[in-house]
N, C-alpha and C. Protein backbone atom coordinates (compact mmCIF):
# COMPACT_ATOMS: atom_id res chain seq x y z
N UNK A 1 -47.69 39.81 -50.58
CA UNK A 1 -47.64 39.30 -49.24
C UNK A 1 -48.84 38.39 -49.07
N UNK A 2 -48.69 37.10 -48.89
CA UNK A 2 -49.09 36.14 -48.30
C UNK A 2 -49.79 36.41 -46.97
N UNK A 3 -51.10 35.84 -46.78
CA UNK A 3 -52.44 35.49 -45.50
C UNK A 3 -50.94 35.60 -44.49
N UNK A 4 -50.34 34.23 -43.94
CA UNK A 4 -49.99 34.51 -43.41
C UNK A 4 -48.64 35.67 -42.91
N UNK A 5 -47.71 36.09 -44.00
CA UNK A 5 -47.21 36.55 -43.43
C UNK A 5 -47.78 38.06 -42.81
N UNK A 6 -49.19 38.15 -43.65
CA UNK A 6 -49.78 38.83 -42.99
C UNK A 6 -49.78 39.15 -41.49
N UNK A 7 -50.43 37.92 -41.19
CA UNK A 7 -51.05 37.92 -39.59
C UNK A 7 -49.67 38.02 -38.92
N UNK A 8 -48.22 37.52 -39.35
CA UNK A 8 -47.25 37.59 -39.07
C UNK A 8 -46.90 38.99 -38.45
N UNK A 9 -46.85 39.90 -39.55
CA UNK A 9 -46.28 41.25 -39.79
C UNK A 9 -47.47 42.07 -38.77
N UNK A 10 -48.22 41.91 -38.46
CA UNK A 10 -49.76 42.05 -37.95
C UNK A 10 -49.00 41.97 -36.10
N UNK A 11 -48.91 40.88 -35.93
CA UNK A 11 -48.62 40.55 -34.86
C UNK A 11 -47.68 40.94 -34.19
N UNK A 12 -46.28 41.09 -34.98
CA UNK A 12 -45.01 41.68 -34.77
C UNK A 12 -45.48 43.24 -34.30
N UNK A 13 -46.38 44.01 -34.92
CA UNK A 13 -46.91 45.17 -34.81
C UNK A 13 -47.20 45.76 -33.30
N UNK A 14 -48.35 44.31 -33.39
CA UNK A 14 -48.76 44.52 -31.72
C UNK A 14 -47.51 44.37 -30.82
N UNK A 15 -46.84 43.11 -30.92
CA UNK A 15 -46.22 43.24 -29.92
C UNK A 15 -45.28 44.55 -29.73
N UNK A 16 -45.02 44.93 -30.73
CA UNK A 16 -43.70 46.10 -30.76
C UNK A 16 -44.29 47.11 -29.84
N UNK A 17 -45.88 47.57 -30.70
CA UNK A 17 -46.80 48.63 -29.53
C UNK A 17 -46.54 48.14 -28.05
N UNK A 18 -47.14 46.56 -28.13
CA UNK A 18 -47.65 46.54 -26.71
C UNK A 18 -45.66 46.68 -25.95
N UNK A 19 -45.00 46.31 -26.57
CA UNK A 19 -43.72 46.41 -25.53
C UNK A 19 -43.21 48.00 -25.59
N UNK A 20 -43.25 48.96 -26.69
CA UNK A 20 -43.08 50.09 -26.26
C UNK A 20 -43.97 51.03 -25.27
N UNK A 21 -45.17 50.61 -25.32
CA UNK A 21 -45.77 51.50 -24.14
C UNK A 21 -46.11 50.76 -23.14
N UNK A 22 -45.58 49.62 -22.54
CA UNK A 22 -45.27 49.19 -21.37
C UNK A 22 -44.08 50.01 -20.76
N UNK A 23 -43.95 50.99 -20.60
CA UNK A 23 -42.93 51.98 -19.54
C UNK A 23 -43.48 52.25 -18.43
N UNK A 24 -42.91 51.57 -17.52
CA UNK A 24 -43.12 52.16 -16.17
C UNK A 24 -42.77 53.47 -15.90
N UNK A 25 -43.71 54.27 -15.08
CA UNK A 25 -43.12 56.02 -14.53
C UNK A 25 -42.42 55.05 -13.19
N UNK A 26 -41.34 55.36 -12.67
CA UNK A 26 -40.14 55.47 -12.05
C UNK A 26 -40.96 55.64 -10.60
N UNK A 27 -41.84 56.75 -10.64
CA UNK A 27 -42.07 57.42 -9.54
C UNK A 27 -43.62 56.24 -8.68
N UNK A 28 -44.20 56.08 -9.91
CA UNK A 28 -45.70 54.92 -9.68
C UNK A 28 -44.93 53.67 -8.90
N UNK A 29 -43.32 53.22 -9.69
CA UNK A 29 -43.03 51.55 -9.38
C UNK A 29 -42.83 52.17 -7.56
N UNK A 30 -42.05 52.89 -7.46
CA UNK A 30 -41.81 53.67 -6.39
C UNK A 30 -42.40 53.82 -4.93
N UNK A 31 -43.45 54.41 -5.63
CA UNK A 31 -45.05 54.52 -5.02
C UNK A 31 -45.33 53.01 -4.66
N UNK A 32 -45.51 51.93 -5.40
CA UNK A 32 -46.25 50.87 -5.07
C UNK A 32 -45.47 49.81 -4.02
N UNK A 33 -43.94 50.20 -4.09
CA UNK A 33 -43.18 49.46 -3.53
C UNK A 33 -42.95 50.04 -1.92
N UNK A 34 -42.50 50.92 -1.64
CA UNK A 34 -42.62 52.06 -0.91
C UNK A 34 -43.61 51.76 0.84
N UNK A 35 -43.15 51.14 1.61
CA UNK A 35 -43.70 51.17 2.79
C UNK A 35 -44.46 52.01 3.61
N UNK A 36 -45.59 51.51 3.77
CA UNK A 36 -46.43 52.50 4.54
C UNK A 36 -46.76 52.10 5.88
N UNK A 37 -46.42 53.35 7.10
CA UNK A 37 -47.10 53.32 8.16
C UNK A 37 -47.91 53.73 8.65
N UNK A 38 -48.82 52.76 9.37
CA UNK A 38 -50.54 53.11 9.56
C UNK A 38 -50.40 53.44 10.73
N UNK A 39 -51.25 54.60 11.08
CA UNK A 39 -51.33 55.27 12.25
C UNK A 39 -52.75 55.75 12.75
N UNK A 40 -52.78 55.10 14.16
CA UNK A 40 -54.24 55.36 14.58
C UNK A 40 -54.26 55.99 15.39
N UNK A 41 -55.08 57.08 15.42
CA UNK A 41 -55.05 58.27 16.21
C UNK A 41 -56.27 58.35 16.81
N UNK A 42 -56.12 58.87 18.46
CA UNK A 42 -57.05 58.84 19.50
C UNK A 42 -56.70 60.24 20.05
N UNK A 43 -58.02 60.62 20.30
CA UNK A 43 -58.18 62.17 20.82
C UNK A 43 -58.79 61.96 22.59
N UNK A 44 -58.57 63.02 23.13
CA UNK A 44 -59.03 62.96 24.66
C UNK A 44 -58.85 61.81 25.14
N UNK A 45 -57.65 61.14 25.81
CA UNK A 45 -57.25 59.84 25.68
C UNK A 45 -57.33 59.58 27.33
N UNK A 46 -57.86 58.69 28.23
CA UNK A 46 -57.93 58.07 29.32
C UNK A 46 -57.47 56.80 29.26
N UNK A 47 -56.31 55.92 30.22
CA UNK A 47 -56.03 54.90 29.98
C UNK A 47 -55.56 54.29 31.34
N UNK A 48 -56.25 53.30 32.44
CA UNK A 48 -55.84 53.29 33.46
C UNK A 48 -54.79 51.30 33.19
N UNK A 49 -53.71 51.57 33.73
CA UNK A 49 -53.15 51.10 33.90
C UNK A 49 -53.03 49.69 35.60
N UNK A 50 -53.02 48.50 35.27
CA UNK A 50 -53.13 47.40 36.39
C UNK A 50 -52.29 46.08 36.61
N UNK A 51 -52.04 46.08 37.58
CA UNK A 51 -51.43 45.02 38.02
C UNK A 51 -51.63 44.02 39.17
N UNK A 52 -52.16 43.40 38.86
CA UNK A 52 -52.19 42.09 39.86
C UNK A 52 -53.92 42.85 39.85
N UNK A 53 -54.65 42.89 39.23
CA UNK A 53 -56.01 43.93 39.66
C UNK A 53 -55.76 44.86 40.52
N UNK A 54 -54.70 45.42 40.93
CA UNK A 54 -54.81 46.95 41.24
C UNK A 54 -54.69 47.74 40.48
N UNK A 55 -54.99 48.93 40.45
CA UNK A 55 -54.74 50.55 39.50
C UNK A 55 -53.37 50.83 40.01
N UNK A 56 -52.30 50.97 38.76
CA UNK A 56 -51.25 51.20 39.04
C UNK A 56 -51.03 52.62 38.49
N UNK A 57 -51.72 53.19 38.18
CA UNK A 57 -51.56 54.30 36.92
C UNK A 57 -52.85 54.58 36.02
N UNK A 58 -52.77 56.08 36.30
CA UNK A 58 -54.13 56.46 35.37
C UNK A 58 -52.95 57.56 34.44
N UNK A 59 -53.48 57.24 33.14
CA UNK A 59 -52.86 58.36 32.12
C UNK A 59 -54.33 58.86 31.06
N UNK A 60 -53.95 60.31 31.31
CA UNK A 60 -54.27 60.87 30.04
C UNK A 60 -53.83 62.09 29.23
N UNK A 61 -54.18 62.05 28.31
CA UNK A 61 -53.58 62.83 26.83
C UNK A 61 -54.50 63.04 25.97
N UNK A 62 -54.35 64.46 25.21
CA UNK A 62 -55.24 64.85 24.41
C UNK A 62 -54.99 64.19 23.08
N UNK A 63 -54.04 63.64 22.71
CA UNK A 63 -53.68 63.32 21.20
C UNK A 63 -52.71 62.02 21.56
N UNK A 64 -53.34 60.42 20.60
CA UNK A 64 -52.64 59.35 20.87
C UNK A 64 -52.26 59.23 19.52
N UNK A 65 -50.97 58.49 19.28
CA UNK A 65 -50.91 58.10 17.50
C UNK A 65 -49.72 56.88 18.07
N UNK A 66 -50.93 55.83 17.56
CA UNK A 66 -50.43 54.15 17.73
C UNK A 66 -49.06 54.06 16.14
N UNK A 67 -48.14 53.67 15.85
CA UNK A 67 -48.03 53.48 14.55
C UNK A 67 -47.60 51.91 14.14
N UNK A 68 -47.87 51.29 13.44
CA UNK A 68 -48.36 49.94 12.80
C UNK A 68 -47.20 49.90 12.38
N UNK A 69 -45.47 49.62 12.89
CA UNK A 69 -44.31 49.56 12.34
C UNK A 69 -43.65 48.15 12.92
N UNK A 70 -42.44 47.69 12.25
CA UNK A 70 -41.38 46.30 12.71
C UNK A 70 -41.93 46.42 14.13
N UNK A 71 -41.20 47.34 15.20
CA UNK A 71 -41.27 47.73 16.69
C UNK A 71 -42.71 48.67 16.53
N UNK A 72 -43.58 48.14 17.27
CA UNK A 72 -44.72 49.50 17.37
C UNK A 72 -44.91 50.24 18.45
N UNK A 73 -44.93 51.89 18.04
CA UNK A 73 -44.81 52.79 19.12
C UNK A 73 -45.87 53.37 19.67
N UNK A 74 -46.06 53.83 20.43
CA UNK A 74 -47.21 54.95 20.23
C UNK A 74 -46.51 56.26 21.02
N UNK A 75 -47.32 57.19 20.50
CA UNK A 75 -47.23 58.44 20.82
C UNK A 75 -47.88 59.73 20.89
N UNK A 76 -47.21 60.56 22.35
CA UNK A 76 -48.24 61.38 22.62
C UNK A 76 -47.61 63.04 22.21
N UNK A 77 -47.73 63.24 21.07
CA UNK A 77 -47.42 64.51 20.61
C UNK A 77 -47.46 65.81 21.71
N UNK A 78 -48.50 66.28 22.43
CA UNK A 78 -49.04 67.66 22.23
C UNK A 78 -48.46 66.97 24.06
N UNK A 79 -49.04 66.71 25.12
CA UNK A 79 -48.82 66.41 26.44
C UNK A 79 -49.27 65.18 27.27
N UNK A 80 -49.02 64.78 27.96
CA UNK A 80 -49.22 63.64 28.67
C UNK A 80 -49.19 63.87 30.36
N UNK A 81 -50.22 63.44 30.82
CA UNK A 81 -50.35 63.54 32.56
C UNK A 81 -50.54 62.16 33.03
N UNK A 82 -49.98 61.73 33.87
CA UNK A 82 -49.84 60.11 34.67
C UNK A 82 -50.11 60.17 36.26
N UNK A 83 -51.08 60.10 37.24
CA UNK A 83 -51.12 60.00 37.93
C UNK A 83 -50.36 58.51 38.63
N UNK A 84 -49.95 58.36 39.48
CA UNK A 84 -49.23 57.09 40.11
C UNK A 84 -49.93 56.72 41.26
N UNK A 85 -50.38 55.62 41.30
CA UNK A 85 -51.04 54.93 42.71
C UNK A 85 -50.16 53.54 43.46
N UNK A 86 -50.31 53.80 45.07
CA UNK A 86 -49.86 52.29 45.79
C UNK A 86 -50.62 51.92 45.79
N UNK A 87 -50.44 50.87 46.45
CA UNK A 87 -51.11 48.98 46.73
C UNK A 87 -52.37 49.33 47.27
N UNK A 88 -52.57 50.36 47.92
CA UNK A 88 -53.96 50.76 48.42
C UNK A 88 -55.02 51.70 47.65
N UNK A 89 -54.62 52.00 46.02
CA UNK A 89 -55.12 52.75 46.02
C UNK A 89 -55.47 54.58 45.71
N UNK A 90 -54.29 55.02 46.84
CA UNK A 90 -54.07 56.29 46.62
C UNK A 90 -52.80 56.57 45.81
N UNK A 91 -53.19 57.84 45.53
CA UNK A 91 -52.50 58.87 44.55
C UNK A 91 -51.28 59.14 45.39
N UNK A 92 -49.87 58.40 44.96
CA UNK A 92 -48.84 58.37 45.75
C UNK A 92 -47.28 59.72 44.49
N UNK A 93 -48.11 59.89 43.27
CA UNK A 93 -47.08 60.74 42.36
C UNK A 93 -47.98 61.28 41.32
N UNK A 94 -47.31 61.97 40.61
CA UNK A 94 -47.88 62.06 39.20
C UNK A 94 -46.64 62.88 38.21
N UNK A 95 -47.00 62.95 36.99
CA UNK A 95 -45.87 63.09 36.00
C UNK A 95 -46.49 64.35 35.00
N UNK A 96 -45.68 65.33 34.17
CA UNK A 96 -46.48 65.57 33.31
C UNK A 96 -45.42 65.90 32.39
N UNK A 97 -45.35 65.55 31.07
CA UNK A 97 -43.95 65.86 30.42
C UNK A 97 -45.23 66.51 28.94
N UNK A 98 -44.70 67.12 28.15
CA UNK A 98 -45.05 67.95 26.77
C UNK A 98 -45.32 67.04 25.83
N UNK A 99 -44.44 65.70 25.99
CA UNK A 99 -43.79 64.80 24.68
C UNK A 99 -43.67 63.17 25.35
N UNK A 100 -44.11 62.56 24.71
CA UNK A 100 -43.80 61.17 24.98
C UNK A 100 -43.88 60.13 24.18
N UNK A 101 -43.45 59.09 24.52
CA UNK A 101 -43.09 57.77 23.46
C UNK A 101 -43.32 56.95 23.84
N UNK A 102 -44.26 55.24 23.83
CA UNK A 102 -44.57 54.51 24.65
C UNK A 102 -43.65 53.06 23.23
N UNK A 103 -42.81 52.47 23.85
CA UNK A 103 -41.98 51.38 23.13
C UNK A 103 -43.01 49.88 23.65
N UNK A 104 -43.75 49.52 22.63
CA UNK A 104 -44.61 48.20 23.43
C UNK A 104 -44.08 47.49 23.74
N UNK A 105 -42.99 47.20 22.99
CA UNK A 105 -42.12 45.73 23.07
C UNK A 105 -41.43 45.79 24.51
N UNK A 106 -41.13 47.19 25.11
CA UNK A 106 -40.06 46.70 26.06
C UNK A 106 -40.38 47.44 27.44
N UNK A 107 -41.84 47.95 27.03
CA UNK A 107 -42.63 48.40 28.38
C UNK A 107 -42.03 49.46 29.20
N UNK A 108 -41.16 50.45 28.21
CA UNK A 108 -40.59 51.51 28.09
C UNK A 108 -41.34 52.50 27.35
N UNK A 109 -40.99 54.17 28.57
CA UNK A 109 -41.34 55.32 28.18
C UNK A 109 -40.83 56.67 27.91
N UNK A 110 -40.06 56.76 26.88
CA UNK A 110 -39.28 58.40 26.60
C UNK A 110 -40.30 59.40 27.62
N UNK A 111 -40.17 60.16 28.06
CA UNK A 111 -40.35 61.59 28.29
C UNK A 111 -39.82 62.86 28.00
N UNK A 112 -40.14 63.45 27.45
CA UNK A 112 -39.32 64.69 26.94
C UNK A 112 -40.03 66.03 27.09
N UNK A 113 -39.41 67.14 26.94
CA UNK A 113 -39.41 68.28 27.41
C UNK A 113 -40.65 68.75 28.39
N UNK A 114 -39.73 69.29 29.08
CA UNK A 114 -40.68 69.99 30.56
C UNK A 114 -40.71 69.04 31.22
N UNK A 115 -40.20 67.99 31.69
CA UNK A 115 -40.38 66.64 32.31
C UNK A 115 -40.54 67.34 33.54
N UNK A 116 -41.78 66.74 34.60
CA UNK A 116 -41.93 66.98 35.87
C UNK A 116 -42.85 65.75 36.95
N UNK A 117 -41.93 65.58 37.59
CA UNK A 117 -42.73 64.43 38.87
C UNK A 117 -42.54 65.02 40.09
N UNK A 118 -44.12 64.28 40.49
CA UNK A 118 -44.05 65.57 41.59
C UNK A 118 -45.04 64.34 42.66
N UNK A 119 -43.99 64.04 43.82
CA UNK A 119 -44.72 63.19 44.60
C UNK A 119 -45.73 64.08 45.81
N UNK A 120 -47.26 63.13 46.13
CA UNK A 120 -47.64 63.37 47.52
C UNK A 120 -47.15 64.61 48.48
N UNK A 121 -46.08 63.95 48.63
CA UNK A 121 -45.30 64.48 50.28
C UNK A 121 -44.67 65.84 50.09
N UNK A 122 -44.28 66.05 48.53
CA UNK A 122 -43.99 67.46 48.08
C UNK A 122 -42.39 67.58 47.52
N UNK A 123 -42.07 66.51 47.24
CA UNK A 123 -40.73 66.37 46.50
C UNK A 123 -41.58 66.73 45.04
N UNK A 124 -40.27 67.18 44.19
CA UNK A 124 -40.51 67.07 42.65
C UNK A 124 -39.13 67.92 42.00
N UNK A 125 -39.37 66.82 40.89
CA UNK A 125 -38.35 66.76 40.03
C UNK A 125 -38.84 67.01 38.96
N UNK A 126 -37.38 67.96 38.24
CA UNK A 126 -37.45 68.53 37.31
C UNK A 126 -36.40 68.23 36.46
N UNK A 127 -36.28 67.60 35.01
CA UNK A 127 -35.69 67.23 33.58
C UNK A 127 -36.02 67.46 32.58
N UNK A 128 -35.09 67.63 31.35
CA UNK A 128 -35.64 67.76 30.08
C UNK A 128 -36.01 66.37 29.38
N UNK A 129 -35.48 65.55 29.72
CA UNK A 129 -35.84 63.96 29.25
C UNK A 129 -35.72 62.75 30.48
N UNK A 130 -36.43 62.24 30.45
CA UNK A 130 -36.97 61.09 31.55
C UNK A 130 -37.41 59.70 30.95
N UNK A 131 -36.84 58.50 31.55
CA UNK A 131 -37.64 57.06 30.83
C UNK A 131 -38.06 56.54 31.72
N UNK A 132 -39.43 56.16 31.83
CA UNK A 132 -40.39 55.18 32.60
C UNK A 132 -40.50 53.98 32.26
N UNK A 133 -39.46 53.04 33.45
CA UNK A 133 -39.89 51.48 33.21
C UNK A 133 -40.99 51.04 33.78
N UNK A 134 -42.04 50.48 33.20
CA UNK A 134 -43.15 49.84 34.07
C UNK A 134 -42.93 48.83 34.29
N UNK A 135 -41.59 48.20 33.75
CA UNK A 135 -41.25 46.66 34.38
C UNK A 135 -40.93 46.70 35.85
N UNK A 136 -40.33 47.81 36.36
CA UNK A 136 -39.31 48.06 37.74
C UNK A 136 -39.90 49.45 38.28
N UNK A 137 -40.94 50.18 37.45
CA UNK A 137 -41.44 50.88 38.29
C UNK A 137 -40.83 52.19 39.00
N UNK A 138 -39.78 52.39 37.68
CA UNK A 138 -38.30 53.19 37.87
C UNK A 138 -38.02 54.25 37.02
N UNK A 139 -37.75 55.55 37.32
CA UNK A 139 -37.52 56.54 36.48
C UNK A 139 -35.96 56.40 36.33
N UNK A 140 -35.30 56.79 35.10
CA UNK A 140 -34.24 56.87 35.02
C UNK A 140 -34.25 57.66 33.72
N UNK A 141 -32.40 58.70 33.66
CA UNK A 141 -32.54 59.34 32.81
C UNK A 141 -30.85 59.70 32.78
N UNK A 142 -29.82 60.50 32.20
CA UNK A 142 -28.61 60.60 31.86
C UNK A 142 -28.69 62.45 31.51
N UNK A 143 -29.66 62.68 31.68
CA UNK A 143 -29.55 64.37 31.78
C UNK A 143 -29.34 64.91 32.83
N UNK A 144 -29.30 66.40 32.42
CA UNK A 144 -29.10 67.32 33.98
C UNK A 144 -30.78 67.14 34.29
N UNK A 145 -30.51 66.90 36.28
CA UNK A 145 -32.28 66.95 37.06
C UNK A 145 -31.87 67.99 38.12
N UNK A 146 -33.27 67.83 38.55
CA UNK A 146 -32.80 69.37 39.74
C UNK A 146 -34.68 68.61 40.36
N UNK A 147 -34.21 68.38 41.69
CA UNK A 147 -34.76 67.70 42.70
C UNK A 147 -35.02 68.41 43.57
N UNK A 148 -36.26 69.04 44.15
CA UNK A 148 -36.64 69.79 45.45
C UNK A 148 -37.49 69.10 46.52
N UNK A 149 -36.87 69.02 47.50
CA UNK A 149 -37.57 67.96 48.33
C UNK A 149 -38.54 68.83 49.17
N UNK A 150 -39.01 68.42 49.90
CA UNK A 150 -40.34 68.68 50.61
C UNK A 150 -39.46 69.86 51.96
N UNK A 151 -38.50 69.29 52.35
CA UNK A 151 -37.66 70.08 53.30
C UNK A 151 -37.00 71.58 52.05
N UNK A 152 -37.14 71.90 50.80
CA UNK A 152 -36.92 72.71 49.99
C UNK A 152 -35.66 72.48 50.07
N UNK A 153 -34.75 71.40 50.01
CA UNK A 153 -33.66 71.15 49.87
C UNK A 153 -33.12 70.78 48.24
N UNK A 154 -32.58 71.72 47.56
CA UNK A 154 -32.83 71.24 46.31
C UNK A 154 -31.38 70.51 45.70
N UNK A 155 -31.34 69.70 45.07
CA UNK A 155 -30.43 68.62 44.15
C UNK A 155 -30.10 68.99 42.96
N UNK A 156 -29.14 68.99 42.59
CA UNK A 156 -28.96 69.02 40.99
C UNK A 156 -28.21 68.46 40.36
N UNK A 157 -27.94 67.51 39.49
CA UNK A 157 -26.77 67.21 39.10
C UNK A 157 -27.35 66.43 37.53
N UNK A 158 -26.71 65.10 36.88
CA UNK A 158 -26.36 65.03 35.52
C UNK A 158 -26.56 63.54 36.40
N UNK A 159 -27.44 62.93 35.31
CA UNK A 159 -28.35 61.40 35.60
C UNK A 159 -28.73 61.10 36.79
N UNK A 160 -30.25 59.81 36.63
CA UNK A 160 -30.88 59.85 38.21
C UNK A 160 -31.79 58.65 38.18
N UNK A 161 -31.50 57.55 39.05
CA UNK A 161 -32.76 56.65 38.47
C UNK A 161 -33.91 56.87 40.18
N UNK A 162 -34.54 56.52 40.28
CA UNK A 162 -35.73 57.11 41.26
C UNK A 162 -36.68 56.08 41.09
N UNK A 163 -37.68 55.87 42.35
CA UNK A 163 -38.82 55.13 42.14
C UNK A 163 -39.78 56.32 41.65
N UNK A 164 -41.08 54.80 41.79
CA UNK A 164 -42.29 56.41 41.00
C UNK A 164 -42.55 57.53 41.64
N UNK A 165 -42.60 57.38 42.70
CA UNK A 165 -42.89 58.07 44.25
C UNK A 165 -42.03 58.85 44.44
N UNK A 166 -41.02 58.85 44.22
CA UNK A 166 -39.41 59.24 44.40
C UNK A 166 -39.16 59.14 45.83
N UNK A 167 -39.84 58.58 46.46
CA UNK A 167 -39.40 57.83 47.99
C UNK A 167 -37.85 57.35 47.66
N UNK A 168 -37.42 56.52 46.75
CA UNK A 168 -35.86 56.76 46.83
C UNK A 168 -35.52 57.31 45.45
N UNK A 169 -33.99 57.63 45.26
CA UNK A 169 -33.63 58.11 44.46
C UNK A 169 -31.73 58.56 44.05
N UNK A 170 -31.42 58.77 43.54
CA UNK A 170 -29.64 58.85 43.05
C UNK A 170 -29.70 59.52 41.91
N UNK A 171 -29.04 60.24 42.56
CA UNK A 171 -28.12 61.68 41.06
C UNK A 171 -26.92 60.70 41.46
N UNK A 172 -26.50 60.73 39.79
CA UNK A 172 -24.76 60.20 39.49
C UNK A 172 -24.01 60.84 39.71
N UNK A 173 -24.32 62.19 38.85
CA UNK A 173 -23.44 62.96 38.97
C UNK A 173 -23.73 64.16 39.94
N UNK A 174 -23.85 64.57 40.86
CA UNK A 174 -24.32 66.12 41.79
C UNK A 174 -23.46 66.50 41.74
N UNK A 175 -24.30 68.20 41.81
CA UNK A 175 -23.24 69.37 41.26
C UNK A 175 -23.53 70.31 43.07
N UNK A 176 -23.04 71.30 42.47
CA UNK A 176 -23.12 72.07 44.06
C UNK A 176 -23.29 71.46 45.34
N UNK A 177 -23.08 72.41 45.89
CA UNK A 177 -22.70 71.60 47.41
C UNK A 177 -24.06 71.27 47.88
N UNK A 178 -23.56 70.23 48.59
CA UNK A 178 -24.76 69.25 49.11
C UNK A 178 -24.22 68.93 50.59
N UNK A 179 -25.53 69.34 51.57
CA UNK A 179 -25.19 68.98 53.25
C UNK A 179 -25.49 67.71 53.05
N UNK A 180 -24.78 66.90 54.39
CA UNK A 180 -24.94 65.95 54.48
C UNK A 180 -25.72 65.70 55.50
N UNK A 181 -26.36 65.05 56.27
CA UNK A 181 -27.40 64.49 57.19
C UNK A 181 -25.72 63.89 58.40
N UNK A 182 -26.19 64.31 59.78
CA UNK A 182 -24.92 64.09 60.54
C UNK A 182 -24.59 62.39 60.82
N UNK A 183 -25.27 61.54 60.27
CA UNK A 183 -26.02 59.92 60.53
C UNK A 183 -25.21 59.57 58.96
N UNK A 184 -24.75 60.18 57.92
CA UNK A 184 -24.01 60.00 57.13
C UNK A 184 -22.84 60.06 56.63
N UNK A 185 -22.54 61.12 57.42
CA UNK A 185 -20.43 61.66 57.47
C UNK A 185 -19.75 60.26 57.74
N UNK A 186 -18.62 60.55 56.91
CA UNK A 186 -17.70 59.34 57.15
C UNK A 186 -17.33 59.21 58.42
């Protein structure tokens, strides 16, 4: 054998090595390809909320987790409390649900279990799931609610959209009998 076919036979060598232990593990390509969401997490959380420079809303929560996705969410695992303020100022509602979901894009808020709003004047409502638009300033929801007004007149029925205040409000569906006010009879 000939110098070169030396370096020839030499070379063929390497490459054969270097292409047999080029094997990818399955699980590494996997791993590297594999999408990750980043999540930033805030403890003892205060966050006052404004419009037009007024305080429209003070929220806080013990546990925040922002997540860095297509749509980005954030969320409040463990509980969430929302006080609600008018144009002047005062404390006109407040909210406190177990579970919540804040959608940035569409200025939408899941509420879930134990859902409770409870205005001023002494109305409050009670659901297992609730959504807060801050565009319209509007609760709405497609579950069973059960509504006790300040007169202890209580409501119940299956969906309800409501202001924050619950100054107004509509069950779709009401269940049990319900008086009517004599200024309302057909």
């Amino acid at each position: 054998m000939n110098k070169k076919e030396g370096r020839n036979l030499l070379a063929l060598l390497f490459i054969s090595l270097f292409l047999i232990s080029c094997e990818n593990d399955e699980n590494l390509v996997r791993a590297l390809n594999e999408k990750r969401v980043m999540v930033e997490e805030a403890r003892n959380v205060v966050s006052l909320f404004s419009q037009s420079g007024r305080m429209k809303a003070k929220l806080s929560a013990p546990i925040m987790l922002r997540y860095q996705v297509d749509t980005s969410y954030i969320e409040f695992p463990k509980k969430l409390h929302v006080d609600f303020y008018d144009s002047t100022g005062k404390k006109e509602s407040e909210l406190d649900a177990l579970y919540a979901k804040y959608m940035e894009s569409s200025n939408k808020v899941l509420l879930r279990d134990s859902v409770v709003v409870a205005s001023v004047k002494g109305d409050t409502l009670r659901t297992p799931e609730l959504w807060w638009d801050q565009n319209t300033n509007k609760f709405f929801t497609d579950k069973q609610v059960r509504l006790k007004t300040v007169d202890k007149t209580i409501y119940g029925g299956k969906g309800l959209e409501a202001q924050e205040d619950l100054s107004l409000w509509t069950i779709f569906e009401p269940t049990g009998t319900v008086t009517m006010p004599e200024n309302m009879a057909p």
